[in-house]
N, C-alpha and C. Protein backbone atom coordinates (compact mmCIF):
# COMPACT_ATOMS: atom_id res chain seq x y z
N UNK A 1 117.40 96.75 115.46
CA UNK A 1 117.06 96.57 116.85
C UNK A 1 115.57 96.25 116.95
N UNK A 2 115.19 94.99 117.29
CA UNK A 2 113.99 94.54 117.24
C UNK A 2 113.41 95.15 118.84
N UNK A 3 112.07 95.58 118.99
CA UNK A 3 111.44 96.45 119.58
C UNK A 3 110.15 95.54 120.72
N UNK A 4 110.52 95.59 121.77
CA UNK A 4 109.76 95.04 122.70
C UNK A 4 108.06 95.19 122.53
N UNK A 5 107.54 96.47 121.90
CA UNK A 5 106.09 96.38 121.45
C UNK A 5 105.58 96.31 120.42
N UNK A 6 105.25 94.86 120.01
CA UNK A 6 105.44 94.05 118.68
C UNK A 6 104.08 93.16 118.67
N UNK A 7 103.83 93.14 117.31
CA UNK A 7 102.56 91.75 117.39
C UNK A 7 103.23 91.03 116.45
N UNK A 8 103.23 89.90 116.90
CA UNK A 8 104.13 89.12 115.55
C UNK A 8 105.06 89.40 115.15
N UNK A 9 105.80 89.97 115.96
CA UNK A 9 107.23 90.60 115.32
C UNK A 9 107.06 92.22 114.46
N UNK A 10 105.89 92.80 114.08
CA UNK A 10 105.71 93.50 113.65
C UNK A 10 105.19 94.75 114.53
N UNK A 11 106.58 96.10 114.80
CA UNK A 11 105.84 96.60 115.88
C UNK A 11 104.88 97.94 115.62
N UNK A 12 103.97 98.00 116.73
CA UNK A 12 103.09 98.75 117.23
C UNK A 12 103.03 100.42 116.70
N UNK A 13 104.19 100.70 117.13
CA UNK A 13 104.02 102.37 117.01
C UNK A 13 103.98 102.88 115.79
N UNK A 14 104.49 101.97 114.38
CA UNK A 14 104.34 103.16 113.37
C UNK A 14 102.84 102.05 112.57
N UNK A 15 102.60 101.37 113.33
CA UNK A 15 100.76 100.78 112.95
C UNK A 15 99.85 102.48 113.21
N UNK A 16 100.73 102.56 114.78
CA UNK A 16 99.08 103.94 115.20
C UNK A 16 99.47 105.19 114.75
N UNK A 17 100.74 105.21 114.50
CA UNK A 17 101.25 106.85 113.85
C UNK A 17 100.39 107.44 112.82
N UNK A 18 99.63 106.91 111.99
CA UNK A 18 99.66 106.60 110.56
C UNK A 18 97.75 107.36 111.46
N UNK A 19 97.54 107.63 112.17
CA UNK A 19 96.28 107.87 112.69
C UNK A 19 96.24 109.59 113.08
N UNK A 20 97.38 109.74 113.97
CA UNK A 20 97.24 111.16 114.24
C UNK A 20 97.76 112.15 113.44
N UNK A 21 98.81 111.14 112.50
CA UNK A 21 99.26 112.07 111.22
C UNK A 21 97.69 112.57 110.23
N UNK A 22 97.35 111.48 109.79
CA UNK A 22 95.93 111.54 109.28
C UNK A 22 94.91 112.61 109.52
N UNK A 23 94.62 112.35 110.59
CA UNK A 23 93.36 113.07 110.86
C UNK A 23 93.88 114.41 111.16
N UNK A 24 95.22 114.88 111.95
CA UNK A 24 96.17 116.37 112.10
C UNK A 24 95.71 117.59 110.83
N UNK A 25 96.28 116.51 109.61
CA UNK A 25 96.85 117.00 108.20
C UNK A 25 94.94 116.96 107.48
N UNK A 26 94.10 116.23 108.25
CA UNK A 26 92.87 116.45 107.04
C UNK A 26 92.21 117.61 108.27
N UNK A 27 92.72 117.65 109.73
CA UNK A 27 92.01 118.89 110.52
C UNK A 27 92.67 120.04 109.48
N UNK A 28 93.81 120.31 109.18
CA UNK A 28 93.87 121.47 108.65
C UNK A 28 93.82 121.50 107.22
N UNK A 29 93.49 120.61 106.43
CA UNK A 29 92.54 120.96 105.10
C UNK A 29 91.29 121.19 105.70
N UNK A 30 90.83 120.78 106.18
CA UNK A 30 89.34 121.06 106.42
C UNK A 30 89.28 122.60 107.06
N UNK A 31 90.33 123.16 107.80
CA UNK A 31 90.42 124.26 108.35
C UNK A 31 90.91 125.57 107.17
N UNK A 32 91.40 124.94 106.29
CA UNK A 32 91.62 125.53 105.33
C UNK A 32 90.98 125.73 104.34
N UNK A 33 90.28 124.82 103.99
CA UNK A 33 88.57 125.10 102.93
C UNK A 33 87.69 125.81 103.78
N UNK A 34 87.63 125.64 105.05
CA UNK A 34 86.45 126.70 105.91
C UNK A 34 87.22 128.38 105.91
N UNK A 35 88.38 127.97 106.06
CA UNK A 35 88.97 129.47 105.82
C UNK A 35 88.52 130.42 104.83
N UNK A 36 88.97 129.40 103.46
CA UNK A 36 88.38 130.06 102.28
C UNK A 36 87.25 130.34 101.93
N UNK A 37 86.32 128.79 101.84
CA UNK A 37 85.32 128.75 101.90
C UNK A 37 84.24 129.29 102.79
N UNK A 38 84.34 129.30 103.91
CA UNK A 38 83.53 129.89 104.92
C UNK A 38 81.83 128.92 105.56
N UNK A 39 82.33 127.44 105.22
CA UNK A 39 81.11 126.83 105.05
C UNK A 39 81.63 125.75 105.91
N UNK A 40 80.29 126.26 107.39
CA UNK A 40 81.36 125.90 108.65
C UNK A 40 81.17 124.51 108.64
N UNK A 41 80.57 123.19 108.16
CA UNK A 41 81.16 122.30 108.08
C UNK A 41 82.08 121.91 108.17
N UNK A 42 82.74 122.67 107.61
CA UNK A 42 84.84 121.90 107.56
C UNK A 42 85.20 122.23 108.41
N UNK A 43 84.72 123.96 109.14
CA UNK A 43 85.27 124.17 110.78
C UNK A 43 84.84 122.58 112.14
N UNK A 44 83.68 122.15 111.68
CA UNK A 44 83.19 121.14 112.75
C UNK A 44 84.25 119.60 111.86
N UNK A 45 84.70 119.46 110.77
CA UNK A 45 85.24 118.59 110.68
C UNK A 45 86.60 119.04 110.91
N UNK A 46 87.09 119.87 110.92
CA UNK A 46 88.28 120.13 111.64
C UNK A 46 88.60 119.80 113.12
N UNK A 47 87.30 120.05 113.39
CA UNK A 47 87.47 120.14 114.99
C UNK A 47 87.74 118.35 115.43
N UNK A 48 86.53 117.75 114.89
CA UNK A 48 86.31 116.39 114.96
C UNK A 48 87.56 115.53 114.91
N UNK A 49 87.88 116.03 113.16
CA UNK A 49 89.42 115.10 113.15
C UNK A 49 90.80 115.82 113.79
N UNK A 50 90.73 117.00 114.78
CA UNK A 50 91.76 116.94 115.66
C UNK A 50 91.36 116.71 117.01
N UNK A 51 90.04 116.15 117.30
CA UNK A 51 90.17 115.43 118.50
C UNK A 51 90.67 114.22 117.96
N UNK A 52 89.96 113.37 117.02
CA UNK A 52 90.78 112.11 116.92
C UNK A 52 92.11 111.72 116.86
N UNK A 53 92.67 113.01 116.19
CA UNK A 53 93.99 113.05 116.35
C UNK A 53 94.60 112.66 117.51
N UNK A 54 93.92 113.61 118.42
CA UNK A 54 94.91 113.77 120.12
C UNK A 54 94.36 112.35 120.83
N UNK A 55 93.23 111.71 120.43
CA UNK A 55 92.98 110.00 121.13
C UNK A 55 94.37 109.37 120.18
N UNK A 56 94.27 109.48 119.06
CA UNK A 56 95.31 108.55 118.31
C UNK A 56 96.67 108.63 118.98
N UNK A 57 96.82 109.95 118.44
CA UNK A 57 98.41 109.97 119.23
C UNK A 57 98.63 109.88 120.67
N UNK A 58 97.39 109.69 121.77
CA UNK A 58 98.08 109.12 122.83
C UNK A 58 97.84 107.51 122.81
N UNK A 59 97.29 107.31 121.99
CA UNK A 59 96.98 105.23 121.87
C UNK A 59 98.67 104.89 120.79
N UNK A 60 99.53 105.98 120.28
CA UNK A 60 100.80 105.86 119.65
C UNK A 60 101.85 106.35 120.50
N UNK A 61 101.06 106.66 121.47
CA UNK A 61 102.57 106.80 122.51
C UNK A 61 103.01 106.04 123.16
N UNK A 62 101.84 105.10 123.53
CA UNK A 62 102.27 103.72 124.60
C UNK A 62 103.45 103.03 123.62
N UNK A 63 103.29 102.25 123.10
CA UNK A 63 104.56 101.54 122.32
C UNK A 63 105.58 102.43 122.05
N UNK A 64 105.33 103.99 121.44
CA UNK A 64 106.59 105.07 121.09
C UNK A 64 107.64 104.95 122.25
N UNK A 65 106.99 104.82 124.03
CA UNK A 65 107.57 104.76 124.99
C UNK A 65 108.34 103.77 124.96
N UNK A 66 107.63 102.47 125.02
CA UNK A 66 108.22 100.90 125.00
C UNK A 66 109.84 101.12 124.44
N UNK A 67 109.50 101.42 123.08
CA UNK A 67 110.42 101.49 122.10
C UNK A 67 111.50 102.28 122.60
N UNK A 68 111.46 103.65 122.69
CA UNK A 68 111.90 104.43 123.50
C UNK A 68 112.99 103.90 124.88
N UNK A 69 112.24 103.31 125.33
CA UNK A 69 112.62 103.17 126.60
C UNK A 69 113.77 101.25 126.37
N UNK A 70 113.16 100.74 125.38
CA UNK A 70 114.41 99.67 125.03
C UNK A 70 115.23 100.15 124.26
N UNK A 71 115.94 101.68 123.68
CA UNK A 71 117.31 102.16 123.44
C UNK A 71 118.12 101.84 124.22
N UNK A 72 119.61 101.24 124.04
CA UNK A 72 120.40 101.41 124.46
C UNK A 72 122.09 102.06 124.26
N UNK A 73 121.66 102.71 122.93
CA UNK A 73 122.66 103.04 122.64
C UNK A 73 121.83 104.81 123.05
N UNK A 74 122.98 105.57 123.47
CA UNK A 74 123.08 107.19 124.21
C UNK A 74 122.42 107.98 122.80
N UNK A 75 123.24 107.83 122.03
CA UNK A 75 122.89 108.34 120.95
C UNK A 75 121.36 108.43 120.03
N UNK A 76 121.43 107.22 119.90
CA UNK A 76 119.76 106.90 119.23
C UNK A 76 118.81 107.01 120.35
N UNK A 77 119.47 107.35 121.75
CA UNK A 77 118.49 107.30 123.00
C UNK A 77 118.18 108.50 122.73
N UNK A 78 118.99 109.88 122.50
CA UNK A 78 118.84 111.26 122.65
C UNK A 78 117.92 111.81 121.29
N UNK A 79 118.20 110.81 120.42
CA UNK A 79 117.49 111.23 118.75
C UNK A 79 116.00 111.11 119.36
N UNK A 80 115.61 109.67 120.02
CA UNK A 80 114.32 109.11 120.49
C UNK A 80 113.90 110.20 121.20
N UNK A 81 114.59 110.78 122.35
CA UNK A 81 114.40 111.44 123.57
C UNK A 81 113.27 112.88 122.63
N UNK A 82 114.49 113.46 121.45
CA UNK A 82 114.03 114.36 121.08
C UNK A 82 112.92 114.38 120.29
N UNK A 83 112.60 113.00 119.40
CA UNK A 83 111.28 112.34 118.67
C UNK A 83 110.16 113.02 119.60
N UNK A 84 110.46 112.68 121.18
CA UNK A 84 109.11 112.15 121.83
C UNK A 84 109.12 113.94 122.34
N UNK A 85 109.81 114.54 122.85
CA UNK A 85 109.48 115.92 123.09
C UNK A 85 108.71 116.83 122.12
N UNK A 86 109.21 116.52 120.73
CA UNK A 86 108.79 117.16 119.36
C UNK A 86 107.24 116.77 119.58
N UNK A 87 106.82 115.40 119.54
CA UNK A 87 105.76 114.82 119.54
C UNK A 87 104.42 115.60 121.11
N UNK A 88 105.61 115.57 121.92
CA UNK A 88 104.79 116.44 122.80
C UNK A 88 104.19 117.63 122.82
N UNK A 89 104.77 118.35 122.31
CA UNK A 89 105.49 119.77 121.71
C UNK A 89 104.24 119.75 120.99
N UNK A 90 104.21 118.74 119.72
CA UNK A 90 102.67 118.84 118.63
C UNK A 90 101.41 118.41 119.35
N UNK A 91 101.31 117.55 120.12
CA UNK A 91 100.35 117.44 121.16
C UNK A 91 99.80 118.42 121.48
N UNK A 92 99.99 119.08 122.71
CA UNK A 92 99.71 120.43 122.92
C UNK A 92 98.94 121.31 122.34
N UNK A 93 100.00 121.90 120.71
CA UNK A 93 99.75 123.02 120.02
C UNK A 93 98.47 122.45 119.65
N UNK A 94 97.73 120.97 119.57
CA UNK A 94 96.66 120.49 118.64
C UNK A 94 95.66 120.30 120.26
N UNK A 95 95.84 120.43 121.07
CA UNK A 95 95.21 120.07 122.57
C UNK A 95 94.72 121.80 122.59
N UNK A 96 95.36 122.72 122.53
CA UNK A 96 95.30 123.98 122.93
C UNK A 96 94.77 124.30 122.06
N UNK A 97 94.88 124.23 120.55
CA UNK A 97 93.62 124.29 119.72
C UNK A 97 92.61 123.88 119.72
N UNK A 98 92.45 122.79 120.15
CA UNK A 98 90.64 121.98 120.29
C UNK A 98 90.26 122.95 121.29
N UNK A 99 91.39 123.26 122.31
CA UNK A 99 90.23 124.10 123.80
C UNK A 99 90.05 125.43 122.95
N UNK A 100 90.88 126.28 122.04
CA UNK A 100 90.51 127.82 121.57
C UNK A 100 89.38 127.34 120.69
N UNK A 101 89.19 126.66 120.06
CA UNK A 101 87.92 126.52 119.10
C UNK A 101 86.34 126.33 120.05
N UNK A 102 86.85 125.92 121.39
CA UNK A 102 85.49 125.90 122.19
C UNK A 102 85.55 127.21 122.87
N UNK A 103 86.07 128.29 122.36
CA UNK A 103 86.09 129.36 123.44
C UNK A 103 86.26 130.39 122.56
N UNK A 104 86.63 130.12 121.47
CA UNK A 104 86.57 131.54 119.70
C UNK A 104 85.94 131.55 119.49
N UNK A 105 85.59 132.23 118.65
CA UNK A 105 84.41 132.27 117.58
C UNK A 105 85.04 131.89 116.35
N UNK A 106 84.14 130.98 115.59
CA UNK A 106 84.66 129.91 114.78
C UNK A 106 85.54 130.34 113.40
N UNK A 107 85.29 132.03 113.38
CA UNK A 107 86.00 132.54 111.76
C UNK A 107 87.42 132.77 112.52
N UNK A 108 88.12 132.44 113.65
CA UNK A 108 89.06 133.03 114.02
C UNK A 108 90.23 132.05 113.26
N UNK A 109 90.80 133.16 113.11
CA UNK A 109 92.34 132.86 112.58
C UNK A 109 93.30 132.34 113.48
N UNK A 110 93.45 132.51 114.73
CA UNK A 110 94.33 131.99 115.52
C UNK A 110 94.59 130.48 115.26
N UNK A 111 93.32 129.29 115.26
CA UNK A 111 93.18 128.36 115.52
C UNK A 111 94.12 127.81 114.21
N UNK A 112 93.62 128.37 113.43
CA UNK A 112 94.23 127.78 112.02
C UNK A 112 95.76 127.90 111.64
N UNK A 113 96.25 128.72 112.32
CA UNK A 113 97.60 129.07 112.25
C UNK A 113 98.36 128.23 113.49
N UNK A 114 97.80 127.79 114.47
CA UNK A 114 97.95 126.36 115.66
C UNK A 114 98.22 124.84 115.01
N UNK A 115 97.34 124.76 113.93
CA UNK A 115 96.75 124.03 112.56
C UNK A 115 98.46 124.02 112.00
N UNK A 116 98.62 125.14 111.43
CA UNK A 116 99.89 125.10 110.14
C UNK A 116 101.30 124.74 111.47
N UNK A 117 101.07 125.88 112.50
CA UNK A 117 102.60 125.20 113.17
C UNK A 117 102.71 123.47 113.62
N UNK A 118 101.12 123.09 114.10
CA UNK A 118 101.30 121.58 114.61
C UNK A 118 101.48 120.60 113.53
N UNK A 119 101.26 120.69 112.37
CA UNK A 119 101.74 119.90 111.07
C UNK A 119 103.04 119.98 110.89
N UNK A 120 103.54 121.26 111.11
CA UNK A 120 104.84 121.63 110.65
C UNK A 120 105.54 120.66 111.80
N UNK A 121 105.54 121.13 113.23
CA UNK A 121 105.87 119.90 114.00
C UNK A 121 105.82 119.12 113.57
N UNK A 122 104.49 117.92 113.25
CA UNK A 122 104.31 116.61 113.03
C UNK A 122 105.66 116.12 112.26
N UNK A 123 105.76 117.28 111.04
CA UNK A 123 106.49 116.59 109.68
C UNK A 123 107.99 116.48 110.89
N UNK A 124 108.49 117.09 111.53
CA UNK A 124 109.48 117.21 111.90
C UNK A 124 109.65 116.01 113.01
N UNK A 125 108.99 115.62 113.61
CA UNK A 125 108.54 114.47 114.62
C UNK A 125 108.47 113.64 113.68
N UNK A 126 108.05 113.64 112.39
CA UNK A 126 107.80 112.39 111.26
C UNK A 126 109.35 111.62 110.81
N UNK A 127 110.46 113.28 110.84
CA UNK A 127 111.67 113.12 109.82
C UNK A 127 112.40 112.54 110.96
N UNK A 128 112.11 112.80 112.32
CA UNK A 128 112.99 112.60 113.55
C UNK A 128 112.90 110.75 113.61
N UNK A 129 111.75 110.66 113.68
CA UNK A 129 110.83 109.04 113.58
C UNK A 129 112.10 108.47 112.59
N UNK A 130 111.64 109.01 111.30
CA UNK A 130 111.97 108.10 110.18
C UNK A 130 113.56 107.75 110.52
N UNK A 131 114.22 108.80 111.01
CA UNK A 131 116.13 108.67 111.37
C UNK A 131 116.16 107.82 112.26
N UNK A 132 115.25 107.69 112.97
CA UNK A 132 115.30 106.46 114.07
C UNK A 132 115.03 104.83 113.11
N UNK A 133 114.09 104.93 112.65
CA UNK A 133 113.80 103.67 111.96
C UNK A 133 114.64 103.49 110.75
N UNK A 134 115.00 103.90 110.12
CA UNK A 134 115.45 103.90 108.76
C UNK A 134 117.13 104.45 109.01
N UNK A 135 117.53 104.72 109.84
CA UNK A 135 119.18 105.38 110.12
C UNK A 135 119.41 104.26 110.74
N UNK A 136 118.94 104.31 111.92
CA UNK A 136 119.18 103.62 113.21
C UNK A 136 118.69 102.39 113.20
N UNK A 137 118.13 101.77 113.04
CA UNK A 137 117.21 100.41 112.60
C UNK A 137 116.43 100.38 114.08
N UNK A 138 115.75 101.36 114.28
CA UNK A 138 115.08 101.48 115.70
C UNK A 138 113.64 100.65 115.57
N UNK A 139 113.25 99.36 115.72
CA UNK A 139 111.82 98.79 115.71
C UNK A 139 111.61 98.32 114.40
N UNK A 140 113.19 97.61 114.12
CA UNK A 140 113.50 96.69 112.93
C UNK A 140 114.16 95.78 113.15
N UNK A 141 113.32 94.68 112.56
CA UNK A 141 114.26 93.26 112.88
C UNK A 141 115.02 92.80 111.89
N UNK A 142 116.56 92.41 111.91
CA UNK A 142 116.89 92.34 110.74
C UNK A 142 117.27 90.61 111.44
N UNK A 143 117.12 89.76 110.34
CA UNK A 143 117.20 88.27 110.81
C UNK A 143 118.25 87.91 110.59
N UNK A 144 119.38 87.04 111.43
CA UNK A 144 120.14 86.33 111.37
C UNK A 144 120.49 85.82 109.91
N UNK A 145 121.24 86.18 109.21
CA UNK A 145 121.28 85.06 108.09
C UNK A 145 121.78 83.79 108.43
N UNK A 146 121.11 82.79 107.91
CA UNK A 146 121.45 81.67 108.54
C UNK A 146 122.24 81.12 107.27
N UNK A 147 123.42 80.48 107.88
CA UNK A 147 124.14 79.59 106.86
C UNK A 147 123.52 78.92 105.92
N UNK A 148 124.00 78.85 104.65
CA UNK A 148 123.91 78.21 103.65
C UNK A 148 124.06 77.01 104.11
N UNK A 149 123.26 75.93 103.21
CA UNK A 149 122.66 74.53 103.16
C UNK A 149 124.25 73.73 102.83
N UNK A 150 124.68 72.83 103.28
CA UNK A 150 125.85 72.13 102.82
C UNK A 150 125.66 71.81 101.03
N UNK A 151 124.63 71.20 100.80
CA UNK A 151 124.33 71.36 99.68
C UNK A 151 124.15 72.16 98.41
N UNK A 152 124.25 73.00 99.27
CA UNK A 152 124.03 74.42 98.17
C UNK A 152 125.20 74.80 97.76
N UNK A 153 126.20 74.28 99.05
CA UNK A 153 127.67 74.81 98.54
C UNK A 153 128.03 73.78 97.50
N UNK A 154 128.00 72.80 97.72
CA UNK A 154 128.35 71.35 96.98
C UNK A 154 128.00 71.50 95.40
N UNK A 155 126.82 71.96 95.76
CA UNK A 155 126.21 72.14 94.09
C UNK A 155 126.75 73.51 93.60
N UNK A 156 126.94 74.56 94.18
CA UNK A 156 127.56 75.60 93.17
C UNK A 156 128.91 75.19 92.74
N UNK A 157 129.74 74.60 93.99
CA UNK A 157 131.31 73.92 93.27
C UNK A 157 131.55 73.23 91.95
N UNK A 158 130.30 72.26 91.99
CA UNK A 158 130.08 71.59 91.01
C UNK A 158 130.06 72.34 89.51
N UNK A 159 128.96 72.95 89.91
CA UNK A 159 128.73 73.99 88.69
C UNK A 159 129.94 74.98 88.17
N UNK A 160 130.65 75.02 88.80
CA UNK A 160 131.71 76.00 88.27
C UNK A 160 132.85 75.65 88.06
């Protein structure tokens, strides 16, 4: 099912995915060497790469919608439906963490454990994604095969 938000035929949403997964998964290494480590650098790069996160993943929702919203089958509509709630769902837990880190004090544990459940989401929003694209052929174009050349038939007859 080829996907209305496309550049060149090639679409949009799993170009920007590849952004809030990123920066999510290096906020909580970095939250996790400051854990251990205690060398608050990685707390301020944590912080950094889960704001970028939450710009990314709303610049990956516009097309997620598009896409989304050109299902027409009930089924792969409800798989999508549940993609984008999951995705919301990790939003949040990583939104509500950026605001506790401006309002904790930076050795707190809460934040980091916000950290392990919103990854854990992600992966699950990731596996939901992938059943859509890879089950379902959701924001895949598969091309017409076009008939064989008269010639091509002519010449294998020959040959055999």
């Amino acid at each position: 099912m080829k996907t209305p938000a496309s550049i060149s035929g090639h679409p949009v949403h799993p170009m920007l995915v590849v952004f809030p997964i990123g920066l999510w998964v290096s906020s909580l290494v970095s939250d996790l060497i400051f854990l251990f480590g205690g060398n608050f650098l990685w707390n301020s790069i944590a912080f950094y790469t889960m704001a970028g996160g939450l710009i990314g993943a709303l610049l990956a929702a516009i097309p997620g919608l598009v896409d989304m919203f050109s299902i027409r089958d009930q089924k792969i509509g409800q798989l999508a439906w549940n993609h984008m709630v999951v995705n919301i769902v990790t939003f949040v837990a990583f939104a509500l963490n950026l605001f506790l880190r401006l309002i904790l004090e930076p050795d707190a544990f809460f934040p980091v454990l916000l950290s392990l459940i919103g990854v854990a989401l992600l992966a699950y929003a990731g596996w939901l994604g992938g059943e859509l694209a890879y089950v379902h052929g959701v924001g895949v174009h598969v091309p017409q095969k076009s008939p064989e050349p008269e010639s091509a038939r002519t010449n294998w007859r020959r040959a055999g």
